[in-house]
Protein backbone atom coordinates (compact mmCIF):
# COMPACT_ATOMS: atom_id res chain seq x y z
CA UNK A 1 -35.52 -41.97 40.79
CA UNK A 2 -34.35 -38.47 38.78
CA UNK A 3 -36.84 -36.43 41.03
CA UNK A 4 -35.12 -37.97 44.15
CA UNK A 5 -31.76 -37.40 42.70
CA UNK A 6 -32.69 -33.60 40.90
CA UNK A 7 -34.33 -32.69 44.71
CA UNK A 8 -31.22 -34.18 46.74
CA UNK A 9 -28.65 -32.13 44.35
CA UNK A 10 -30.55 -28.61 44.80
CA UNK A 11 -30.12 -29.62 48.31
CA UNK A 12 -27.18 -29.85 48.45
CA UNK A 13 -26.19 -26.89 46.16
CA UNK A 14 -29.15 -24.83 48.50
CA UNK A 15 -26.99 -25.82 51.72
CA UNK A 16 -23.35 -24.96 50.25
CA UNK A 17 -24.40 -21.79 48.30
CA UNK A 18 -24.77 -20.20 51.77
CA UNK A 19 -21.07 -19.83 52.81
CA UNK A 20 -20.42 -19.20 49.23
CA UNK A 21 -21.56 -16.36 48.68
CA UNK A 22 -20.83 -14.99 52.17
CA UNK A 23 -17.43 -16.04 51.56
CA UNK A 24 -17.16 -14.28 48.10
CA UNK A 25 -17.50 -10.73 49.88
CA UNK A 26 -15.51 -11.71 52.83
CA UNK A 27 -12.99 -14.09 52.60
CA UNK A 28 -12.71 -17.99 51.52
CA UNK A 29 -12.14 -19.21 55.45
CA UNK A 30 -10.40 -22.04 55.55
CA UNK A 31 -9.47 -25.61 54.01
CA UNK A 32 -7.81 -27.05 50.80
CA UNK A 33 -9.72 -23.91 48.92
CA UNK A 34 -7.59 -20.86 50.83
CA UNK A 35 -4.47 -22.93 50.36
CA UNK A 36 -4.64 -23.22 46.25
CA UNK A 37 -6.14 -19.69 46.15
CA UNK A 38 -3.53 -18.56 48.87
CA UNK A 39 -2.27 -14.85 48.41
CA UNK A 40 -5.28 -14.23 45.44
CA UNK A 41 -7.99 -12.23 46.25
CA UNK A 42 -11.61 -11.16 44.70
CA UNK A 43 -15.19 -12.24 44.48
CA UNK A 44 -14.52 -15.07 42.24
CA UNK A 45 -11.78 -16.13 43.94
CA UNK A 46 -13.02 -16.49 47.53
CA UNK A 47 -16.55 -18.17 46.03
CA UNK A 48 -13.97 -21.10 44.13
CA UNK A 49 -11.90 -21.55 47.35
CA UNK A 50 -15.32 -21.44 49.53
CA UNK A 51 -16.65 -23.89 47.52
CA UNK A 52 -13.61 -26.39 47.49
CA UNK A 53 -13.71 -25.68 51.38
CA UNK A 54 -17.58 -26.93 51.51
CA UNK A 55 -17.94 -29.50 48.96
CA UNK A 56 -14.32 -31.16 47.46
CA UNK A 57 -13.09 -31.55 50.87
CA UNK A 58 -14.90 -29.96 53.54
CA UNK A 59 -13.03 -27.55 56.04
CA UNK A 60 -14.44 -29.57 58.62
CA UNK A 61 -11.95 -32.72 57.80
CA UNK A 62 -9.30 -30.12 58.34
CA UNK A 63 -10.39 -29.06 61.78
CA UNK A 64 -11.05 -32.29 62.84
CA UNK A 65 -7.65 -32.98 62.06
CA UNK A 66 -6.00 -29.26 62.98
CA UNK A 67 -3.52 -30.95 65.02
CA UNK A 68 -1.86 -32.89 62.21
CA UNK A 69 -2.35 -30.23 59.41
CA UNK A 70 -5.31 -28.11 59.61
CA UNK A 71 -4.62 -25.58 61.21
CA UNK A 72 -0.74 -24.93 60.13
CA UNK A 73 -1.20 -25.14 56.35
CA UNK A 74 -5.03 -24.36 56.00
CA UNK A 75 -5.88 -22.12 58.78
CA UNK A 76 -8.66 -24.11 60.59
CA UNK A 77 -8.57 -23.70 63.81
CA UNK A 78 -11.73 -25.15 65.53
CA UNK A 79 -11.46 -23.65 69.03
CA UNK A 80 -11.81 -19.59 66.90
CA UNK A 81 -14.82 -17.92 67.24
CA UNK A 82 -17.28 -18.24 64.05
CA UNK A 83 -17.16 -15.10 62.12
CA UNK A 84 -20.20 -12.35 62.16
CA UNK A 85 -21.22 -13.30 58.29
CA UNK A 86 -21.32 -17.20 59.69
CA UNK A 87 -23.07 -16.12 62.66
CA UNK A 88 -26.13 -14.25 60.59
CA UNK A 89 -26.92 -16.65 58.38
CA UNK A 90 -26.85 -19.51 61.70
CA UNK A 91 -29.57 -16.92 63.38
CA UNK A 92 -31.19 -16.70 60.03
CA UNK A 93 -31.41 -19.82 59.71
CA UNK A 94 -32.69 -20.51 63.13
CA UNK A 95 -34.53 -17.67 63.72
CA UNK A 96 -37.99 -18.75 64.74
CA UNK A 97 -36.94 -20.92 67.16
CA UNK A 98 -34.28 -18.49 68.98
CA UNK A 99 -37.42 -16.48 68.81
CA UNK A 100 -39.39 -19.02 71.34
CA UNK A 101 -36.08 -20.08 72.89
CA UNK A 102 -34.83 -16.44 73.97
CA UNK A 103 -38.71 -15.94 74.86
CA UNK A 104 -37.81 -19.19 77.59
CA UNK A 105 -34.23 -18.22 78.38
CA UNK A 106 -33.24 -21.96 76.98
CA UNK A 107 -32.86 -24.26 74.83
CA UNK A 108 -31.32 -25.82 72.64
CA UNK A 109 -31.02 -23.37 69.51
CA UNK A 110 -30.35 -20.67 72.17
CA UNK A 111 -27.60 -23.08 73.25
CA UNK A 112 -26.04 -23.04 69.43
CA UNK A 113 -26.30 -19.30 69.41
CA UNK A 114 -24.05 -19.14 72.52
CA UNK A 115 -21.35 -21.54 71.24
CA UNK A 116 -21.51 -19.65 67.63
CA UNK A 117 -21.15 -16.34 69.74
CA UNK A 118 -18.73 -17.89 71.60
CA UNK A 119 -19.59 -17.45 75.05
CA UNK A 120 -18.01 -19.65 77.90
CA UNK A 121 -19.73 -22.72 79.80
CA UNK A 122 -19.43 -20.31 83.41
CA UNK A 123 -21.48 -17.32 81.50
CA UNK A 124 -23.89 -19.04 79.45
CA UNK A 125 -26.57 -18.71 82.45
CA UNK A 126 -26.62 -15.32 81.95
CA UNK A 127 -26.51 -15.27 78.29
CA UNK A 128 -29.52 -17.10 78.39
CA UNK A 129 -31.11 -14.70 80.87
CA UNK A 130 -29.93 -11.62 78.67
CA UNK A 131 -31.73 -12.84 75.91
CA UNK A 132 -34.97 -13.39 78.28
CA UNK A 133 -35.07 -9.89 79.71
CA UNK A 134 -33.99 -8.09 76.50
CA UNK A 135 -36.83 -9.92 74.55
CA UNK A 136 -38.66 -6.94 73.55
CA UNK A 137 -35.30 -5.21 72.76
CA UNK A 138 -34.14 -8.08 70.52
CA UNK A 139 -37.32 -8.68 68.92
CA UNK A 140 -39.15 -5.33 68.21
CA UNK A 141 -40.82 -6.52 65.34
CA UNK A 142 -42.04 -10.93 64.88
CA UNK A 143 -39.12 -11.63 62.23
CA UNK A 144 -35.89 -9.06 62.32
CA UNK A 145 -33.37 -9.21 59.97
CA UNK A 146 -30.45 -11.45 61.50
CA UNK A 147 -27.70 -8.34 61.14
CA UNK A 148 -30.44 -6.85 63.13
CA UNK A 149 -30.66 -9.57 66.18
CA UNK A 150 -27.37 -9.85 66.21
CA UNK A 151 -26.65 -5.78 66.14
CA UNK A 152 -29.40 -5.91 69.22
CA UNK A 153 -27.72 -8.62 71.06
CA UNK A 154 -24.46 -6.69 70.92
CA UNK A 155 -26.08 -3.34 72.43
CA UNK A 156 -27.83 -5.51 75.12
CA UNK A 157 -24.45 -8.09 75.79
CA UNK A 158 -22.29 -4.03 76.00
CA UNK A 159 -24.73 -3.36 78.84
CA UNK A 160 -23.49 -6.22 81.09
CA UNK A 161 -19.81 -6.14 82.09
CA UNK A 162 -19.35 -10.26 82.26
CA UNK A 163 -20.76 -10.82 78.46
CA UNK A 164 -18.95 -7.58 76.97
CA UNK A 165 -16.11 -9.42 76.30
CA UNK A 166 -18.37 -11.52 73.76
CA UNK A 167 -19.18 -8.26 71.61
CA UNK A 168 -17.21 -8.14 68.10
């Protein structure tokens, strides 16, 4: 019973130390976390407010309920693009099977990618056969670094006029 409670905790802590430290170089996002730390800035700060915004009450409450509250006092606004840092640690975290899926030009990782990216339902066809053709491109060696995918994507997506718009 302690082993199944000790393994579910570093879980847990695994999963939420992610955005935390992300968040301590860049920013605490948003939630009940960036409204107490509101107007305070620094390492320490952002990882307190990150953490709030993961684990006391996730940010994802908030933007499920942006209408009512979310995203006027805590700045969640679930229709905004996920930010770069968020986006490299979802292709790190995904990356061997946006290696097979870009390989196929679908599925359902590569789907995730393109909503993460943010690219629209009419341009997601060619997203997908971007990431087909540029294979070699976005993949030079078996495992890149995620900055690196992502920095590759961006070069390839500048190339094509109607997924430009996507680059940030």
């Amino acid at each position: 019973m302690n082993k199944t409670w000790l393994l579910t905790a570093t879980l847990v802590a695994s999963i939420s130390a992610t955005p935390a430290v992300i968040a301590a170089e860049s920013g605490s996002g948003c939630g009940i976390g960036k409204m107490i730390f509101e107007g305070k800035s620094g390492k320490s700060t952002n990882l307190v407010a990150s953490i709030l915004n993961t684990i006391l009450i996730p940010n994802t409450f908030f933007m499920s309920t942006a209408a009512s509250m979310g995203e006027a006092v805590l700045g969640c606004d679930p229709s905004k693009v996920v930010h770069r840092d968020q986006q490299e640690v979802f292709v790190a975290a995904n990356m061997e099977n946006l290696s097979q899926e870009m390989a196929q030009g679908q599925g359902a990782h590569l789907d995730a990618l393109a909503a993460v990216i943010g690219i629209e339902e009419t341009d997601k066809s060619a997203f997908f056969t971007l990431t087909q053709e540029e294979y070699p491109r976005l993949f030079p060696t078996a495992q890149p670094a995620a900055g690196d995918l992502l920095a590759s994507l961006n070069d390839a997506m500048a190339d094509r006029p109607n997924l430009a718009k996507y680059i940030r």
